[in-house]
Protein backbone atom coordinates (compact mmCIF):
# COMPACT_ATOMS: atom_id res chain seq x y z
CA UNK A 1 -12.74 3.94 23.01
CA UNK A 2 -10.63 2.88 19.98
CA UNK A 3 -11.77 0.05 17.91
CA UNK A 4 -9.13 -1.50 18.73
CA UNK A 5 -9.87 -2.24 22.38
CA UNK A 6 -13.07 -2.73 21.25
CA UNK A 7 -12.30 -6.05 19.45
CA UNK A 8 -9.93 -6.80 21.93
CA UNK A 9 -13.00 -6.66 24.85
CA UNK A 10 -15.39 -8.26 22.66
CA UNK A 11 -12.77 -11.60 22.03
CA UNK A 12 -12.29 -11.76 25.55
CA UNK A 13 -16.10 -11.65 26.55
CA UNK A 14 -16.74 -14.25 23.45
CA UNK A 15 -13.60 -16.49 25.27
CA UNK A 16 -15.51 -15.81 28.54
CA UNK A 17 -18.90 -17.41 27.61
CA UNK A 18 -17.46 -19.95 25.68
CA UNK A 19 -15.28 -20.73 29.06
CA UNK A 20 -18.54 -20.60 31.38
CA UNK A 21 -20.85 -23.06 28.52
CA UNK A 22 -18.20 -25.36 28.64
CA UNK A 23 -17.40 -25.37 32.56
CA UNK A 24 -20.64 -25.39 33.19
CA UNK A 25 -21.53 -28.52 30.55
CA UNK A 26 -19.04 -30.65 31.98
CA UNK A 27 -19.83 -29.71 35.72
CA UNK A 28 -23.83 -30.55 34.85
CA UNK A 29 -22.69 -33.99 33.44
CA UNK A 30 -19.65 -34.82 35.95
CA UNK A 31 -17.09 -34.42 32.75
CA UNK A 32 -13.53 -33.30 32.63
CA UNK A 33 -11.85 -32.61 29.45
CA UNK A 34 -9.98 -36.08 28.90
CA UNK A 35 -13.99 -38.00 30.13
CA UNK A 36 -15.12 -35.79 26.65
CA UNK A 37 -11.84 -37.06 24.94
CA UNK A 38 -11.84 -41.03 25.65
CA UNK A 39 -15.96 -41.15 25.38
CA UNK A 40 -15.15 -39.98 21.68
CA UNK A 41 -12.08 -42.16 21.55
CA UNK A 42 -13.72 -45.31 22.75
CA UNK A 43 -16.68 -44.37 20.18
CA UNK A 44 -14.53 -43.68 17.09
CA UNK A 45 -12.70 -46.96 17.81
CA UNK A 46 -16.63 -48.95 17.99
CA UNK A 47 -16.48 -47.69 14.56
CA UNK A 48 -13.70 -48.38 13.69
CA UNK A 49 -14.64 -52.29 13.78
CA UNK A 50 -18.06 -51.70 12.17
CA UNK A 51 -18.67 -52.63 8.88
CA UNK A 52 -16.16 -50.52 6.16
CA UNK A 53 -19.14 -48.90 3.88
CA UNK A 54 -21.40 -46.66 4.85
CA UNK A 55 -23.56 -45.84 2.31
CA UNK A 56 -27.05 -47.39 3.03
CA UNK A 57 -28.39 -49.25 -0.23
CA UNK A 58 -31.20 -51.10 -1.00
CA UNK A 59 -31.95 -54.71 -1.52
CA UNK A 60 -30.86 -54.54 -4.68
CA UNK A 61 -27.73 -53.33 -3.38
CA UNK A 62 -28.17 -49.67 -5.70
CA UNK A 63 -27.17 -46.44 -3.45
CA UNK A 64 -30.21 -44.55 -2.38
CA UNK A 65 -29.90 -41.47 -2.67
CA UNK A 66 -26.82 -38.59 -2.44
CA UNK A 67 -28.39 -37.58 1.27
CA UNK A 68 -27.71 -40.79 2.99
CA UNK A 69 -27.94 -39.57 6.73
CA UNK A 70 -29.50 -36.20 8.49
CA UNK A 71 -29.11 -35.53 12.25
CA UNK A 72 -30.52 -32.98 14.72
CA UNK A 73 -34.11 -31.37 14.37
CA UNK A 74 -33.30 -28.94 12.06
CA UNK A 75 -31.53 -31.92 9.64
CA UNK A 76 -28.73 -29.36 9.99
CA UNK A 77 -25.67 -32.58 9.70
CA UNK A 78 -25.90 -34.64 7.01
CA UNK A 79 -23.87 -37.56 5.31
CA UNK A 80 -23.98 -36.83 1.63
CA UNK A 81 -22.35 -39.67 -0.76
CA UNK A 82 -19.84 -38.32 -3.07
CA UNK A 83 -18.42 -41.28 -5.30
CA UNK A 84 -18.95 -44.95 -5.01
CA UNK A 85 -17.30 -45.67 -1.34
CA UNK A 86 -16.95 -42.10 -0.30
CA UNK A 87 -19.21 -40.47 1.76
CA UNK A 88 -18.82 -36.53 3.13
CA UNK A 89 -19.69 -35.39 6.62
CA UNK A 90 -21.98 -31.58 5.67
CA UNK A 91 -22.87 -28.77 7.40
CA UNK A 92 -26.34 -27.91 5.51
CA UNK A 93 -26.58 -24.83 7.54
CA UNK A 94 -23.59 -23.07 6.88
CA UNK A 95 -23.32 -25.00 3.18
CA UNK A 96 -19.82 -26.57 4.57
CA UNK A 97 -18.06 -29.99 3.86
CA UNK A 98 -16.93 -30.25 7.08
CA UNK A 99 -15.43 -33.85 6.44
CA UNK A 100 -15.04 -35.05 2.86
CA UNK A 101 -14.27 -39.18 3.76
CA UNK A 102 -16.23 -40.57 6.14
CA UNK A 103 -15.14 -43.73 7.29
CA UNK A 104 -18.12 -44.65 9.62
CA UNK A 105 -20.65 -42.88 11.87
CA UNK A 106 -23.52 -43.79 14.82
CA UNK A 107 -26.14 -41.91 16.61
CA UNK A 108 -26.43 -42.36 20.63
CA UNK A 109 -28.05 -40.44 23.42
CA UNK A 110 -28.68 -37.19 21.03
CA UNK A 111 -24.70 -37.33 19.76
CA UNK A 112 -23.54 -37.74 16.06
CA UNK A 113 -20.52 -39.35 16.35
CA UNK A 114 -18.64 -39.58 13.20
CA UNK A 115 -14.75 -41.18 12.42
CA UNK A 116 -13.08 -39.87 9.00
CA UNK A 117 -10.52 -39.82 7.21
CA UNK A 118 -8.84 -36.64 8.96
CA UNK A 119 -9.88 -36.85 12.26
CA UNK A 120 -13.24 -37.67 14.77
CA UNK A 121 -15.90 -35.71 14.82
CA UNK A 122 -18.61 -35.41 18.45
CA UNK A 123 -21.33 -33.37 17.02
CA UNK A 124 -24.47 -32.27 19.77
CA UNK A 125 -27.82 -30.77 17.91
CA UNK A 126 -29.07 -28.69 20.61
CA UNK A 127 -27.02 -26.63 21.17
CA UNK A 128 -25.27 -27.44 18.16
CA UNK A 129 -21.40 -28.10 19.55
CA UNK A 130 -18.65 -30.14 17.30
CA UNK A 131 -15.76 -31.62 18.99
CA UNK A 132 -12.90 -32.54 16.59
CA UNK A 133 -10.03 -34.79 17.10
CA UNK A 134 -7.21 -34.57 14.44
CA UNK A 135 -5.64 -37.04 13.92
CA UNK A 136 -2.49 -36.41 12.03
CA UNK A 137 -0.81 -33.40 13.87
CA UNK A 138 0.40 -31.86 11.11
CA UNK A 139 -3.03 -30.98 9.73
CA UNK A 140 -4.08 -29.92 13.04
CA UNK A 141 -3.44 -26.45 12.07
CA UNK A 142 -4.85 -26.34 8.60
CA UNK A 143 -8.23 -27.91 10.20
CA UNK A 144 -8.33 -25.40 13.32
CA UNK A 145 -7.92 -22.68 10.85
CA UNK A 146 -10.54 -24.29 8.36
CA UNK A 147 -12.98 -24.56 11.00
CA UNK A 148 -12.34 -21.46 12.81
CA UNK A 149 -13.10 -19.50 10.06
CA UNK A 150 -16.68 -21.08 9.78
CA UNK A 151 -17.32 -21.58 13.75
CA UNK A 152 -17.81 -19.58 16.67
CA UNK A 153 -15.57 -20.61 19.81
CA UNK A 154 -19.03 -21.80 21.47
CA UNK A 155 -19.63 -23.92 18.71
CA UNK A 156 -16.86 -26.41 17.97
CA UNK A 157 -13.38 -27.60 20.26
CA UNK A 158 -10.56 -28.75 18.47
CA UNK A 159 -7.98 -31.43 19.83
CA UNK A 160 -5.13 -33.68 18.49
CA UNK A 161 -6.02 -37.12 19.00
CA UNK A 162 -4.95 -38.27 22.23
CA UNK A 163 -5.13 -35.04 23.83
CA UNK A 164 -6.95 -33.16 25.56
CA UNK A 165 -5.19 -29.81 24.87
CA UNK A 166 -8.01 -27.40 22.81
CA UNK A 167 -6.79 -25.32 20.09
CA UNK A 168 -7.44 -21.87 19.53
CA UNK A 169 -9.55 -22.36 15.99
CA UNK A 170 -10.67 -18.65 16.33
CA UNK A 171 -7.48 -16.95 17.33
CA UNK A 172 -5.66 -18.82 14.39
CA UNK A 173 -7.76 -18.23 11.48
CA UNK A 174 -7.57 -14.70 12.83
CA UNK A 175 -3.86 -14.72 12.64
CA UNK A 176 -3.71 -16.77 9.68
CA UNK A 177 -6.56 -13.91 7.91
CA UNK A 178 -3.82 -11.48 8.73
CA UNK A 179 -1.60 -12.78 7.10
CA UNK A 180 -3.43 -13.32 4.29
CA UNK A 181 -3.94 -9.87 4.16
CA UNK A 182 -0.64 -8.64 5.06
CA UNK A 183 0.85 -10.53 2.51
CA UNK A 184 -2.00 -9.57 -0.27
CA UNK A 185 -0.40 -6.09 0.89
CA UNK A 186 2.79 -6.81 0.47
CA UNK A 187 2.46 -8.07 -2.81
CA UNK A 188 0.24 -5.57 -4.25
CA UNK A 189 3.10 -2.95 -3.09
CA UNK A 190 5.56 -5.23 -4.74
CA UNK A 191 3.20 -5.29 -8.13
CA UNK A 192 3.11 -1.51 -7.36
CA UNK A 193 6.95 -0.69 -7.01
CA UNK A 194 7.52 -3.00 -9.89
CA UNK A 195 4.82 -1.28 -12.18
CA UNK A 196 6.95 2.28 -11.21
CA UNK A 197 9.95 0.87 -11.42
CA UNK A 198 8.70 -0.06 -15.32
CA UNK A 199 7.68 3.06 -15.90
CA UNK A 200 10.23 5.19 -14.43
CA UNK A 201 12.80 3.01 -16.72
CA UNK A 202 10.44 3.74 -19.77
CA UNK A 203 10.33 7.31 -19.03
CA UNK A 204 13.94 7.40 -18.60
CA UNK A 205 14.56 5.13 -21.96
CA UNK A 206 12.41 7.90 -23.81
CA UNK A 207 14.21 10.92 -22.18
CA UNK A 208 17.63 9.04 -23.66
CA UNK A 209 16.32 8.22 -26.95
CA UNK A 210 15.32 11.97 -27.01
CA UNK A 211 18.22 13.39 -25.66
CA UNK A 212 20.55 10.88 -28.17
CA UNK A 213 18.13 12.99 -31.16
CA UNK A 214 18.52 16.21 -29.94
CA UNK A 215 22.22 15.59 -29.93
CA UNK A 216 22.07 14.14 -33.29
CA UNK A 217 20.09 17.16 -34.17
CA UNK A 218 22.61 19.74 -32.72
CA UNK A 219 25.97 18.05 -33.97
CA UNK A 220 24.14 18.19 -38.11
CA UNK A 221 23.57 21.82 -37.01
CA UNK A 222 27.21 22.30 -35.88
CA UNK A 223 28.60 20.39 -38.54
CA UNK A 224 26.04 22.32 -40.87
CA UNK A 225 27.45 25.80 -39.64
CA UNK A 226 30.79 24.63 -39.90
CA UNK A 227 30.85 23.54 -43.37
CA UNK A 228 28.85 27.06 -43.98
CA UNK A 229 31.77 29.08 -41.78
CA UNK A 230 34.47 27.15 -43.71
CA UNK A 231 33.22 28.01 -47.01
CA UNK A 232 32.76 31.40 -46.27
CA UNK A 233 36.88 31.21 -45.12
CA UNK A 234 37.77 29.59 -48.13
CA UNK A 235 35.56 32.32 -49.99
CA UNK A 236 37.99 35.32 -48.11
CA UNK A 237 41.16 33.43 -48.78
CA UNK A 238 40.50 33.16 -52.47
CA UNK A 239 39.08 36.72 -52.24
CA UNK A 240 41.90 37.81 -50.28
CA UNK A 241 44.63 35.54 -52.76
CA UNK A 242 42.40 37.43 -55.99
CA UNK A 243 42.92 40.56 -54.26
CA UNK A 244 46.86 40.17 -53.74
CA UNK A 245 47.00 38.99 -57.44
CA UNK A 246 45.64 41.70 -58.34
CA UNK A 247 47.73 44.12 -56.70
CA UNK A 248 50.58 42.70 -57.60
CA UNK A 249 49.44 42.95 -61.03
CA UNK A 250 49.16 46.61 -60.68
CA UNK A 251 52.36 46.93 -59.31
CA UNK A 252 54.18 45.05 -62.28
CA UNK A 253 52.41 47.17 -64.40
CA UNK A 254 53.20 50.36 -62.39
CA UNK A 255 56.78 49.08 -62.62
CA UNK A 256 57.09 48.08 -66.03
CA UNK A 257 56.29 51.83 -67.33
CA UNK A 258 58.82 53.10 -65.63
């Protein structure tokens, strides 16, 4: 079997399970998809009304630590304060900012639930599972890829706010890895054409500039052998012009004794 089909089988048995967990989650608790959705919504918009820091601090009002918040046995989520009034949602297990401002957050029945800055987050410990509602559409992409590339399909959902539509995080940081690659490809054959382009151009510079010397080189040795060729003609005309002279010397002479 190619590898090909190989991948191709073991996506659609990974899409499988993930398809049975979820069915079979949502059957157990008497869920459908839009119950998940306006649970979360309801939650992120308790939040929303809660008090605008959350940082915890102490009496004297000084931050407490950088690790403000840990959830699940493992500690695996945490809330880690970045700057003064910004805290980031962390994956400690993967080393991932998953969220980097954190609006507010609250822990009920086992379930983080968390509202940022980019979108909601419905995190369970165990089994660890992340539902994410974006809430600008236009990052919905950019945060299904960003996730995707980090998370298993049984591990996190992702929605636009408001809907109850899942995205394929997976299948598009796939695609978008692809083209990553095809265009690191494309421009490494573009670097590559360019670099023999250069060359081929040098080569042919130097094969002129050696051709325009050789020429040089031949036309002084033309114009060399014809200076030689018309001195030697000049040499036989004034031999030949002596030699007449001289003859006609002789016959003067011969003509005069008569």
């Amino acid at each position: 079997m190619c590898s090909k089909m190989k991948k191709i089988l073991a996506a659609s048995v990974v899409c499988y399970v993930a398809y049975k967990l979820g069915k079979k989650y949502l059957k157990e608790n008497n869920m459908t998809a839009e119950d998940v959705f306006d649970s979360a919504k309801k939650k992120a918009e308790e939040f929303a009304k809660q008090a605008a820091g959350v940082v915890p601090t102490t009496k004297e009002g000084k931050q407490e630590g950088k690790k403000v918040y840990t959830f699940g046995a493992e500690k695996r989520i945490e809330m880690v304060h970045l700057a003064d009034g910004v805290t980031g949602l962390y994956d400690n297990k993967k080393n991932y900012p998953i969220e980097k401002k954190v609006k507010t957050y609250s822990e009920d029945e086992g379930k983080l639930y968390v509202y940022g800055e980019a979108a909601d987050y419905v995190i369970t410990d165990n089994p660890f599972f992340m539902n994410v509602y974006v809430k600008d559409k236009e990052q919905t992409k950019a945060i299904a890829i960003a996730l995707g590339k980090q998370y298993a399909a049984e591990e996190i959902a992702v929605y636009n706010y408001g809907s109850s539509q899942k995205f394929d995080a997976q299948g598009m940081a796939a695609e978008a890895e692809a083209e990553k690659v095809a265009e690191e490809q494309a421009e490494a054959k573009a670097k590559e054409a360019e670099l023999a382009a250069r060359e081929a151009a040098e080569k042919a510079k130097a094969a002129a500039e050696e051709a325009a010397e050789t020429a040089e080189a031949v036309a002084e040795e033309v114009k060399d052998a014809a200076d030689k060729a018309a001195e030697k003609v000049e040499d036989a005309v004034d031999a030949v012009k002596d030699a007449a002279e001289e003859v006609a010397e002789k016959v003067e002479e011969a003509t005069g004794d008569k």
